[in-house]
Every structure is written in C-alpha cells, then in structure tokens.
Protein backbone atom coordinates (compact mmCIF):
# COMPACT_ATOMS: atom_id res chain seq x y z
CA UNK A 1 51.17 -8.64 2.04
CA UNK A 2 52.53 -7.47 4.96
CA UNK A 3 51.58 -3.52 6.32
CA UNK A 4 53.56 -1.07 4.78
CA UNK A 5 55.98 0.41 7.02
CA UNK A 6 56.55 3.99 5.64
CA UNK A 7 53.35 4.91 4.67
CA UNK A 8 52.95 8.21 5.37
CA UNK A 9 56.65 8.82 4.71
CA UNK A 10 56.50 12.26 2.10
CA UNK A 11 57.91 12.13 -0.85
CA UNK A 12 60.78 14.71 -0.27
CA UNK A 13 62.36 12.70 2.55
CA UNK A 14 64.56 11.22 -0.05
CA UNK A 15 65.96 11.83 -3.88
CA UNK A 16 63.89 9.81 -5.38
CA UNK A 17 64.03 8.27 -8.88
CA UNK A 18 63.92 11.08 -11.56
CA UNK A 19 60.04 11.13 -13.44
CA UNK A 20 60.08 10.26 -16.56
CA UNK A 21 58.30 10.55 -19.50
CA UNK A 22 57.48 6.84 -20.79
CA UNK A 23 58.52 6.61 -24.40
CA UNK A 24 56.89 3.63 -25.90
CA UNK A 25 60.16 2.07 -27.05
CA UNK A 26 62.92 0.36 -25.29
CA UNK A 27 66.05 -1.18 -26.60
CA UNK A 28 67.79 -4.69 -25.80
CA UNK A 29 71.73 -5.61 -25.77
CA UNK A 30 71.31 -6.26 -29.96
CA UNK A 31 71.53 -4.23 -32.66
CA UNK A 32 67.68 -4.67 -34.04
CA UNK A 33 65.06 -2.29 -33.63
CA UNK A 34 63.81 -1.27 -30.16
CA UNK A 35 60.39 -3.11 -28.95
CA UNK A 36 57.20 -0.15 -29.86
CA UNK A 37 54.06 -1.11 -28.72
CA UNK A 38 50.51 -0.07 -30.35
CA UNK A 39 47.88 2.29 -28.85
CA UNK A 40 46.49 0.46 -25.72
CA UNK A 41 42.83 -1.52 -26.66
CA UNK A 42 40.38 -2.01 -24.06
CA UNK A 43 39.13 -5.62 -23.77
CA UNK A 44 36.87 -5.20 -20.80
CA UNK A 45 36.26 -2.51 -18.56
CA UNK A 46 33.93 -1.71 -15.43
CA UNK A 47 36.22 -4.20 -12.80
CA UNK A 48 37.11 -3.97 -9.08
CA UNK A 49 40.50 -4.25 -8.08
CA UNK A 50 41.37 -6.57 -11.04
CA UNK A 51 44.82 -7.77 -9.72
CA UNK A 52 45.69 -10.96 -11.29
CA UNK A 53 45.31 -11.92 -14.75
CA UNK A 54 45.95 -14.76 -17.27
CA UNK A 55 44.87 -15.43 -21.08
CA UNK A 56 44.69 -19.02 -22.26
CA UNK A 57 45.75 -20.18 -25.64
CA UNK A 58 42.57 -19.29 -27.34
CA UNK A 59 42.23 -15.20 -26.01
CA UNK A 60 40.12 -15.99 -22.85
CA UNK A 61 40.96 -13.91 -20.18
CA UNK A 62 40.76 -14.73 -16.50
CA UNK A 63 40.41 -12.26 -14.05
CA UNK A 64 40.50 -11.88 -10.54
CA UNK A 65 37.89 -8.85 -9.15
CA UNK A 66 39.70 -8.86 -5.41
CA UNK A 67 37.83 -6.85 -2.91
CA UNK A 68 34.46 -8.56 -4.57
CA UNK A 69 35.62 -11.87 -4.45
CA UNK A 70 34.88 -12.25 -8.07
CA UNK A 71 36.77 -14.57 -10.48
CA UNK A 72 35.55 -13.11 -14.15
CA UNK A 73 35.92 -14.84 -17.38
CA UNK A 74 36.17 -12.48 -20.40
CA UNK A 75 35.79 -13.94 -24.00
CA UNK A 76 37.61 -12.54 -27.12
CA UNK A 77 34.89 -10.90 -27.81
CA UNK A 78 34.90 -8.68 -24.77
CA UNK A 79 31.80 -10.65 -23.09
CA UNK A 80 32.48 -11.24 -19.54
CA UNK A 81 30.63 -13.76 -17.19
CA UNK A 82 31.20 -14.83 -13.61
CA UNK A 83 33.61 -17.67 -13.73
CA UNK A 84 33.90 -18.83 -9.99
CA UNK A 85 33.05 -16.60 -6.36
CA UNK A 86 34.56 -16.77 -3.19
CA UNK A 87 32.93 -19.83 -1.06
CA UNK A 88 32.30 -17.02 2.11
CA UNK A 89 31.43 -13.75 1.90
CA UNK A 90 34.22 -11.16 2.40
CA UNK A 91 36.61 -13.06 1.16
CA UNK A 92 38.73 -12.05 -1.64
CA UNK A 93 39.96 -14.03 -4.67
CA UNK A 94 43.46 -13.21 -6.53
CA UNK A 95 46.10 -15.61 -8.04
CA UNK A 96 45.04 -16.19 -11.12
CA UNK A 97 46.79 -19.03 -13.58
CA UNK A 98 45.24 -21.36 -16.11
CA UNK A 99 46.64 -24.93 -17.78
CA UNK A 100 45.41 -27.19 -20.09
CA UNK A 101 41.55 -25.84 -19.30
CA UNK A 102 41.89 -25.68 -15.84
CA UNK A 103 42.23 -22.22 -13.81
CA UNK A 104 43.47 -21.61 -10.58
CA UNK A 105 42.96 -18.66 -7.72
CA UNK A 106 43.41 -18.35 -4.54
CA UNK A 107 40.45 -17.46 -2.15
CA UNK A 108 42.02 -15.44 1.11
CA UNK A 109 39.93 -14.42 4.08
CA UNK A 110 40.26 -10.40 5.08
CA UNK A 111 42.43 -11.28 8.09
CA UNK A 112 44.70 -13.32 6.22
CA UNK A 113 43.39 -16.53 8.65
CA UNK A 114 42.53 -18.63 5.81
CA UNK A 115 43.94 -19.17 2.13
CA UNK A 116 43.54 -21.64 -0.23
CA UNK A 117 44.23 -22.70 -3.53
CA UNK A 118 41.62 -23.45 -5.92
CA UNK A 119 40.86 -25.01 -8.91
CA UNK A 120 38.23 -24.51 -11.72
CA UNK A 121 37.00 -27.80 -13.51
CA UNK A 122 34.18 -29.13 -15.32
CA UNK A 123 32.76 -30.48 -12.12
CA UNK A 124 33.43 -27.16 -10.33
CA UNK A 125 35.48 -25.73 -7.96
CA UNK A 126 37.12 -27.91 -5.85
CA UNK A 127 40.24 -27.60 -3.23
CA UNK A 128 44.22 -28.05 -4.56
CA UNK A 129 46.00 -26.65 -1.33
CA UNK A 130 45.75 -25.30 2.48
CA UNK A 131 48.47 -22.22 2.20
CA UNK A 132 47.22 -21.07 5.17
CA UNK A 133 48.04 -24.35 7.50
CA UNK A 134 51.46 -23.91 5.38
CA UNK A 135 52.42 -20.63 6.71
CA UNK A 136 51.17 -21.97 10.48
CA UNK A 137 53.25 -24.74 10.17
CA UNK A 138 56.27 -23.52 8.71
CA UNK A 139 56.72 -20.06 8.66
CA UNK A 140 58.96 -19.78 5.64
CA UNK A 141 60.59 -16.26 6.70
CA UNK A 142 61.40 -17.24 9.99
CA UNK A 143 64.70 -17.56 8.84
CA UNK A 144 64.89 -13.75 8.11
CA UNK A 145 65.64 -10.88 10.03
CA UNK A 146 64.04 -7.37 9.49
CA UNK A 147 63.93 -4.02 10.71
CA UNK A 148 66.84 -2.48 12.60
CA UNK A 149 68.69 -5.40 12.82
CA UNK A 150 71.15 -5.49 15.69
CA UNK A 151 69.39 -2.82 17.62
CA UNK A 152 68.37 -4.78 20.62
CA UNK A 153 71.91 -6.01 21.34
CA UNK A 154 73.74 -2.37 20.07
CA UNK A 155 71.08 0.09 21.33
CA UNK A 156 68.94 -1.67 23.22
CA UNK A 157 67.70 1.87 25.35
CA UNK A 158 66.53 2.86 21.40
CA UNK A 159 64.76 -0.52 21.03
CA UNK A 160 62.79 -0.43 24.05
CA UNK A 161 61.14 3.19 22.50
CA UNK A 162 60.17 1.57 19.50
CA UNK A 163 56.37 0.17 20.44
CA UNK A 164 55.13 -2.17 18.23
CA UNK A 165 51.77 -1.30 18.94
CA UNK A 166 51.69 2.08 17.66
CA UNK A 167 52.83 3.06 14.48
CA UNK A 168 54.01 1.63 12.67
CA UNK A 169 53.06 -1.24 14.22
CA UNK A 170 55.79 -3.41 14.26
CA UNK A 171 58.75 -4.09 16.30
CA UNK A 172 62.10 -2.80 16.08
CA UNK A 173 63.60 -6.03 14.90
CA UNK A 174 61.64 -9.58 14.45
CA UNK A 175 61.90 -12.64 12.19
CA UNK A 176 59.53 -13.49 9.98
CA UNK A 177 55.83 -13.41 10.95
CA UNK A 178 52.72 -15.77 10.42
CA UNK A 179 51.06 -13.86 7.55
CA UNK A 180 49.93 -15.41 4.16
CA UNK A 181 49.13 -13.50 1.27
CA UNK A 182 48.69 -15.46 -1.97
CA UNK A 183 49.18 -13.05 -4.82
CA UNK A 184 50.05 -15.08 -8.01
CA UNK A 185 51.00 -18.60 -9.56
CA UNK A 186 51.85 -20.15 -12.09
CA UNK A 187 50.52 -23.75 -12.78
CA UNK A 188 52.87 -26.14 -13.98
CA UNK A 189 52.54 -30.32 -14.84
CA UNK A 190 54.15 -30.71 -11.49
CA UNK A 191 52.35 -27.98 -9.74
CA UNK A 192 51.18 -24.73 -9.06
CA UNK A 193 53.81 -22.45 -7.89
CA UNK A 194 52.73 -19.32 -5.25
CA UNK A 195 54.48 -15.83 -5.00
CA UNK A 196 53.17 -15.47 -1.39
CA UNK A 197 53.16 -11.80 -0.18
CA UNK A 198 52.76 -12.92 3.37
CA UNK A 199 55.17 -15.08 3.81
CA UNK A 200 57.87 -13.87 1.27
CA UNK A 201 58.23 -16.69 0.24
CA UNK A 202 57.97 -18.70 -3.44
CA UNK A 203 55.74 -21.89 -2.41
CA UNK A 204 54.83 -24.92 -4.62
CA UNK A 205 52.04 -26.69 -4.24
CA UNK A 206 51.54 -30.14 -5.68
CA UNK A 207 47.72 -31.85 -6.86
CA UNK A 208 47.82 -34.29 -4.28
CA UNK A 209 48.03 -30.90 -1.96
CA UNK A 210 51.48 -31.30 -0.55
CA UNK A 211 53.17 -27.56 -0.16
CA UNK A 212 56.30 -26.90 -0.12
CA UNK A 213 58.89 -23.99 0.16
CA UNK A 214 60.97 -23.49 -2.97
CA UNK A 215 62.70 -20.33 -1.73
CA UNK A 216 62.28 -17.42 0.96
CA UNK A 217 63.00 -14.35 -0.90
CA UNK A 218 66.28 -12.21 0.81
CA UNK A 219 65.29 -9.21 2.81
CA UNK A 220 65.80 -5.79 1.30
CA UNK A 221 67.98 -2.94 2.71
CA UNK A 222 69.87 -1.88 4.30
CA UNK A 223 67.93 1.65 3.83
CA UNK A 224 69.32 4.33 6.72
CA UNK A 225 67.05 6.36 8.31
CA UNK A 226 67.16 9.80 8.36
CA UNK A 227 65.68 12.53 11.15
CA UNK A 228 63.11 13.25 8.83
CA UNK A 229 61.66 9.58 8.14
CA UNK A 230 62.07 8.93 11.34
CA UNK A 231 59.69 11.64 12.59
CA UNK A 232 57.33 11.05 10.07
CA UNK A 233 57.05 7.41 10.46
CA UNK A 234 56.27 7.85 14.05
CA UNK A 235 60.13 6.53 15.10
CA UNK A 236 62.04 7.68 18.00
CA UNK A 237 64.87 10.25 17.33
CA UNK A 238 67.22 7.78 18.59
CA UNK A 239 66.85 5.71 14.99
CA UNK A 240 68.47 8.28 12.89
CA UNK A 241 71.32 6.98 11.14
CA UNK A 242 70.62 3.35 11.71
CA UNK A 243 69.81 0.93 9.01
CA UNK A 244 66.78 -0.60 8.24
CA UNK A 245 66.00 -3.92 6.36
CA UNK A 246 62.15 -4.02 5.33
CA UNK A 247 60.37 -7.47 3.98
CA UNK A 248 60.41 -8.71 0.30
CA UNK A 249 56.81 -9.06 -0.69
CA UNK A 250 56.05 -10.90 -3.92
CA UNK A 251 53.57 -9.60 -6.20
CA UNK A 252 54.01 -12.06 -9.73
CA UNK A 253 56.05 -15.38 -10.14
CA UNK A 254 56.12 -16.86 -14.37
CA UNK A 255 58.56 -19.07 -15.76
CA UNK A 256 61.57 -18.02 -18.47
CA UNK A 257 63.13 -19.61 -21.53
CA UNK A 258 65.91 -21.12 -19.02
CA UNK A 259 63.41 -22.81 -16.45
CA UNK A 260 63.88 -20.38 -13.69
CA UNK A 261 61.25 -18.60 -11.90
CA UNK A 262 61.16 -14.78 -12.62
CA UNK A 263 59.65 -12.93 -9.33
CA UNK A 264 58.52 -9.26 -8.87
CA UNK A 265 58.67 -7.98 -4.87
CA UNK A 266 57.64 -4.34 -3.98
CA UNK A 267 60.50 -3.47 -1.29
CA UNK A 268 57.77 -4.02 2.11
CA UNK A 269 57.77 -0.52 2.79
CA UNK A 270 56.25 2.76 1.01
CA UNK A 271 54.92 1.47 -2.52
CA UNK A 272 55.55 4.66 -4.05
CA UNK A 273 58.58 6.88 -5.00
CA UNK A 274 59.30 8.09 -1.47
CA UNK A 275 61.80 5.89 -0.24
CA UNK A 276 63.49 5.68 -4.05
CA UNK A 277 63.06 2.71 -6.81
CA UNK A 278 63.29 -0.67 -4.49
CA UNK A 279 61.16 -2.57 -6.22
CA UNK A 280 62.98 -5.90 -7.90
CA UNK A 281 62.66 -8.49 -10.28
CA UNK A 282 64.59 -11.89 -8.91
CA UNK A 283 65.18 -15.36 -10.17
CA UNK A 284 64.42 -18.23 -8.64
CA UNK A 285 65.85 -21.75 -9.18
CA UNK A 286 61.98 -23.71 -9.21
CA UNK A 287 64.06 -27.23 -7.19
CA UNK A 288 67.70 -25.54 -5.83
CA UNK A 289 65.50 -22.63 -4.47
CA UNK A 290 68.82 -20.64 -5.46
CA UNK A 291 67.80 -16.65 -5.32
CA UNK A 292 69.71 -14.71 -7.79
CA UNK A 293 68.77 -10.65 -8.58
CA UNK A 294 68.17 -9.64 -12.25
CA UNK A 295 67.43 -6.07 -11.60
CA UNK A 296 66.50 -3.59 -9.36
CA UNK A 297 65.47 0.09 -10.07
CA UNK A 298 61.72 -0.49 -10.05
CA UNK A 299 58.54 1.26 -8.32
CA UNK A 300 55.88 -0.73 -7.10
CA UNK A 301 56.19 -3.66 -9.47
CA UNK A 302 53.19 -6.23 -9.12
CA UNK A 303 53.25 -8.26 -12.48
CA UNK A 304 55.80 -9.51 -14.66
CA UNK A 305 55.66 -11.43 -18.56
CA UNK A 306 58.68 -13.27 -19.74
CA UNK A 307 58.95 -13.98 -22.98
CA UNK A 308 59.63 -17.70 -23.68
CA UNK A 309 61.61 -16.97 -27.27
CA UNK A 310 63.64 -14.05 -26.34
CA UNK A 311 63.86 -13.46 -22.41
CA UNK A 312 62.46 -10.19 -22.76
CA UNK A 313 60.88 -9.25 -19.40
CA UNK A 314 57.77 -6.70 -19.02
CA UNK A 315 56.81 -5.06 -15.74
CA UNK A 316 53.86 -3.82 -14.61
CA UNK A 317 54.98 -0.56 -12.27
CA UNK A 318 51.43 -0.15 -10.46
CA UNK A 319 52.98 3.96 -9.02
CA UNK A 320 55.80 4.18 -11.68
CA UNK A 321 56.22 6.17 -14.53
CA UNK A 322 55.60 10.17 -14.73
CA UNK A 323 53.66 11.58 -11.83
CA UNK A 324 53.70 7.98 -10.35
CA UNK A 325 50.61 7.12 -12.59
CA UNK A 326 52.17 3.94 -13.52
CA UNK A 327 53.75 2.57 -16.45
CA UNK A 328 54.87 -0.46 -18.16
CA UNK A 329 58.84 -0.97 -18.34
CA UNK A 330 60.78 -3.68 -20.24
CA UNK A 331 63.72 -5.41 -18.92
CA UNK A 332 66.20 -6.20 -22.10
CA UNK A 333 68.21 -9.79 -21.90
CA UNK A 334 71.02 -9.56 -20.03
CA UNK A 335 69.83 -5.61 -19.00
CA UNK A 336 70.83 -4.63 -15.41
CA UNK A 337 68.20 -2.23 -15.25
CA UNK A 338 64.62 -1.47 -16.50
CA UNK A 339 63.45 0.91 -19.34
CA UNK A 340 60.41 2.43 -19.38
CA UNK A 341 58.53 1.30 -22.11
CA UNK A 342 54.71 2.83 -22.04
CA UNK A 343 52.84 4.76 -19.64
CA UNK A 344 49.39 2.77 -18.20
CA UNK A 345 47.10 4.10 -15.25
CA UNK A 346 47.95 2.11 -12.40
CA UNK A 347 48.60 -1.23 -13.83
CA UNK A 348 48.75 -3.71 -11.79
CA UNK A 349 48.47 -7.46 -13.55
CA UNK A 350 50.42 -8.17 -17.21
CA UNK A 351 50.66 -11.04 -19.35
CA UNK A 352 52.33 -11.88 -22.64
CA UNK A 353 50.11 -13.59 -25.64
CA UNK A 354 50.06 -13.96 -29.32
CA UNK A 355 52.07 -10.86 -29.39
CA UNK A 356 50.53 -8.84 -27.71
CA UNK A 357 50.58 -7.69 -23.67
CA UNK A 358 47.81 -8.29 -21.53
CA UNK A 359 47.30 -5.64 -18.95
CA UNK A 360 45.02 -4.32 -16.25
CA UNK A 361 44.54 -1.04 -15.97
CA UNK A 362 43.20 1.81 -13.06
CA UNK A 363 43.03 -1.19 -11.00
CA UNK A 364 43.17 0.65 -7.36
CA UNK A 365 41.29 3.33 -7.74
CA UNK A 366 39.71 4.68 -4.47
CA UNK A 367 36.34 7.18 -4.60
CA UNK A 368 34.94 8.36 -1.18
CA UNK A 369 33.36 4.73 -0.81
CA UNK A 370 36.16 2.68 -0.94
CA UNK A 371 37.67 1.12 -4.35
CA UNK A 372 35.53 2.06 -7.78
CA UNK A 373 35.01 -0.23 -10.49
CA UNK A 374 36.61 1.42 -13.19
CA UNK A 375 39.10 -1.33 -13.75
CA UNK A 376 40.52 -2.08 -17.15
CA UNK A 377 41.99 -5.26 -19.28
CA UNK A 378 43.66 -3.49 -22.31
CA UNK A 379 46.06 -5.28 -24.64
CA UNK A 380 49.19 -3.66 -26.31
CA UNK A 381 50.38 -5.04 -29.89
CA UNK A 382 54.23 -5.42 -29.60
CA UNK A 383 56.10 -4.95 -32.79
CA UNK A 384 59.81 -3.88 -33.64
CA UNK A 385 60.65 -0.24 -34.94
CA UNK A 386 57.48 0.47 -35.20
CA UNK A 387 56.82 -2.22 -37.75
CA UNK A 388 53.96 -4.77 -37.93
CA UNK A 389 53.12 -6.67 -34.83
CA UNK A 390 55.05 -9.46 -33.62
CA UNK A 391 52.36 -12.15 -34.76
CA UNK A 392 52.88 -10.77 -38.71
CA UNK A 393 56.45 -11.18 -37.97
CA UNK A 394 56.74 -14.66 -36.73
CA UNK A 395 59.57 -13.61 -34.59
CA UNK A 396 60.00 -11.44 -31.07
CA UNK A 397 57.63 -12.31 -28.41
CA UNK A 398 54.84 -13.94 -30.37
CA UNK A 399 55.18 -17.34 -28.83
CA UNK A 400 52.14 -19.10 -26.84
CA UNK A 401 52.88 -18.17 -23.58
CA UNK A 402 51.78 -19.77 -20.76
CA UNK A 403 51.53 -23.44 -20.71
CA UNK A 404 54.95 -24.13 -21.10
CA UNK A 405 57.01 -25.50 -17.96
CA UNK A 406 60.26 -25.96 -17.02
CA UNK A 407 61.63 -29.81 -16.78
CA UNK A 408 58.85 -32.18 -14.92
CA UNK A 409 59.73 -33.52 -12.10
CA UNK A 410 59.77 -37.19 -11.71
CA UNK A 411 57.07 -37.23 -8.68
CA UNK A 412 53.28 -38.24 -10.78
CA UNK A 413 51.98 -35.31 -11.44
CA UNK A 414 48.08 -35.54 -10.03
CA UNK A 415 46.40 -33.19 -11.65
C-alpha cells in the first residue's frame, strides 16, 4: 500500500460524511424485508493484525496474523493451529483464499522488496508466483498520473517547492511507482487473482506462475486543496486551490453472480473521515480488464462479500460507522450508494458463508508496543425482517460461497 498522503490532515479540514448510528438493517431495490443480522459470535479471538480471511465449504477459517507472519487455521469448533509461517523472519503474510483444499497467501517482505504467492498443499508450502519481479518488470500504474497533475507545466515555480523528501514524501506529480503490496485474492480454476495495494493494480496469476495485469485501477480525485490541508500536510501555500488526484489502493477483490470482479480501494490518502467518504467499490471485467464504478461513499473499505444468489454486496469499513469505530455496510443490487448495516470494531477482513458473514474484528489495534493481539473472527447470522437465518430459509445469501468462478478460460489450468 502506498504511504498515506494526508495523514495528519485533522478532521475539520473538510465536511466530512455525517456519523451515523449503524442500524442493523438495510434495504435493497425490492419490496421484501430489509437484510437484519444476529448478535455478532466470536469464533476465535486473541489475533494480530488479522487482515485477510476466508472460510472453506466445511466452516474452516483461514487467517492471516500480518505483522507476525502467521497464517492460522481455525476449526468450527473455535480450535486454532498454525497453518503455514512466513519462510524469513519479518516478513508478513496476508492474502488469504482457499479452493478445492488448497489455500493461498501471500508472504511480503517489510520493504515491500519481495512478494510472493503461496500455496498450502499436502506436501507443504510451495511457490505459485513472483509478484514482486511483476511489479519490477512492469509497473502496472505507470500508466497513471497522480498528485497535482499539470503542475510542473502550469506552475512549475509551485512544483519546484514541493520536496519529495520531506513530507509528505512524495513528489508533486509522478506516474506510478515500483511498490507491491499484495492484499487479497481470490483463487479461481484458471488462477489466483491479486488486489495489489502497491501497484493498484488487479493482477492474475496463473499455476504455471505466469502474471499478468487484468486491470490498473483509475486514479481518484480530483480533491482541491484548501489553505488549511495544505498547511497541515506540510504543502506550500502556493497549492491552495489546485487539484489533487491520490492513488487507488486495493484492499479485497471476490467474484459476483455476473463473473466480474468486485474490488474495494481506500482513496490513497487519509484512511479516515478527514478528507470525506472516498473509499469505492469497482468492477472489474476478470479478461476485458474493463473498470466500471458501482459505488462510492465509503470510509476505509478493506473487505468486500458478494453474494453469488442475489448480488448483495457487504463491506467491511475498517474507520466507518459512528465515531469512526467501524462498521459493516451493505450495498443493495443495483444501489448507488452504501447503507450501513451493523456497527463492528475496526473490521477489517469479511466473508460470506452458509448464511452467515465472516468478519474480523479490532484488527489494528495499537498499545504503547506496537499492534496488540486482541484480534477477533466473529460471524453474523443474516436473515430477512428479522426472521430466521438465511440457511432456515433456503433463500437470500445462503449459497456456498467461495469456490465458484466465473467462465474458465481455455489455457490448462495447472493447478
């Protein structure tokens, strides 16, 4: 992920989005009863940075401990038992997907120098993919522009203040830099797809280990700077009133009823309210690479379920909700817009099963060491109106989840 720009922007620089209360209800375009969701149930508890998540057709959970490079396996029963580690020290583990009894992660170095996608087999762990000697190679987001685009040619005194070795550490307007982040994928018969938050980019990468770009996500702005950010973000006066365009960083990447890859970005910036609601959930064509928005109007959004039967899309807001605490919002078919469905402490990882959403929760909290690990998986029983869960109803969002994928392609698949 690249650095946040804003950081220390206050929240009062801008209006941002209203609070609000999470009622644990939302309603689609239809006339049935709104989606409710049950008291939240803790499934495991005492994890580090749990980012990335996902449940296989029989209830086991996968989950990714980050900062302690820590890939965690947690039975139905709530038992957990280290599943695979990080092959050097340091090194953090995140990406989590499973098919047909194989899981996948990726392992990333701290300075972002080496990434690669794993697999988990019978035999062990063994190598899919070199992301890293992707990004070197290819650069997806070379192609895009960010910052204050058109400042060196309209204002170029202005750019020449901007240093890009103090804060905030970037220059006034570059391309896309060589920076890969692995943050989630989805495995599919053809291959595993990526939402890299280095290289904003959706990548796909193949068994035989072949990557490829499927689509470079669009930069996000243009936000105008005002006096005030620009003091507080360590700008020159000179940038008030000019418009910046920060980086698309995506956090989640699953598949929906119509084939297309559904993506989460957080808006490159602030992750909080300060700057407003940026956060988005696109859609990505998985061969065209075609990049269409569904909705905008999100905070800090780093997961995303899709529900294969109805469409129905659930976000994880990690500094949404009330207070920015975080909450879980639902994104109707055909909606424009998110509605907040349930409050969660800092969530940061969902997933849809049996009915039910999958969910880690207080997964960034910081103590005066450094991250504590008070990290949660808690499940929420969807039902409608209040009613009996999904599962009892054979309808809604009770379908097996995950290891469906859109049309094969005709390459062998290699797994």
């Amino acid at each position: 992920m690249k650095r946040p720009l804003l950081a220390g922007v206050a929240c009062a620089t801008l209006v941002m989005s209203a609070a609000i209360a999470a009622p644990a209800s939302a309603h689609g375009r239809d006339d049935r009863p709104p989606i409710t969701v049950g008291d939240p149930v803790t499934i495991a508890e005492g994890l580090l940075t749990p980012l990335s998540l996902d449940v296989n057709r029989r209830g086991t959970a996968f989950v990714s401990q980050d900062f302690a490079g820590l890939l965690t396996e947690v039975g139905r029963d709530g038992t957990m038992s280290e599943f695979a580690s990080a092959g050097t020290p340091g090194n953090s583990i995140g990406a989590v997907s499973t098919r047909h009894g194989r899981v996948y992660f990726a392992e990333v170095s701290p300075d972002h120098s080496y990434a690669m996608l794993k697999k988990v087999t019978r035999y062990g762990v063994r190598d899919v993919a070199d992301l890293q000697q992707h990004e070197e190679t290819v650069n997806p987001d070379q192609v895009n522009t960010y910052g204050f685009v058109g400042i060196n040619e309209s204002d170029p005194e202005c750019a020449a203040q901007i240093d890009p070795e103090a804060e905030p550490f970037l220059p006034a307007e570059y391309t896309g830099l060589v920076d890969t982040n692995p943050y989630a994928s989805f495995a599919t018969r053809g291959g595993v797809y990526v939402a890299d938050a280095g290289a904003n980019a959706i990548l796909r990468a193949k068994y035989d280990g072949t990557v490829s770009t499927v689509a470079v996500l669009p930069p996000i702005g243009p936000f105008v700077v005002n006096a005030e950010v620009a003091q507080q973000a360590g700008f020159p006066e000179c940038v008030a009133g000019k418009e910046y365009y920060f980086e698309p960083v995506p956090t989640d990447v699953e598949q929906g009823p119509d084939g297309w890859l559904y993506v989460t970005t957080l808006p490159g910036g602030p992750e909080d309210p300060s700057l407003g609601a940026r956060g988005a959930v696109y859609k990505v064509h998985p061969y065209k690479g075609t990049v269409e928005l569904v909705a905008g109007g999100f905070v800090s959004p780093t997961g995303l379920a899709v529900s294969k039967k109805s469409g129905t899309i659930y976000v994880a807001e990690l500094f949404g909700g009330e207070n920015g605490s975080g909450q879980i919002s639902v994104l109707a078919p055909g909606a424009d817009a998110p509605t907040p469905l349930v409050a969660a402490s800092l969530p940061a990882a969902i997933e849809l099963r049996h009915g039910k959403l999958w969910v880690t929760t207080d997964t960034t909290v910081f103590g005066e060491q450094g991250p504590e690990a008070v990290g949660k998986i808690v499940t929420y029983q969807l039902s409608r109106g209040g009613g009996h869960g999904y599962g009892s109803h054979g309808s809604g969002d009770s379908e097996s989840y995950s290891d469906t994928d859109a049309p094969a392609p005709e390459e062998s698949t290699g797994e």
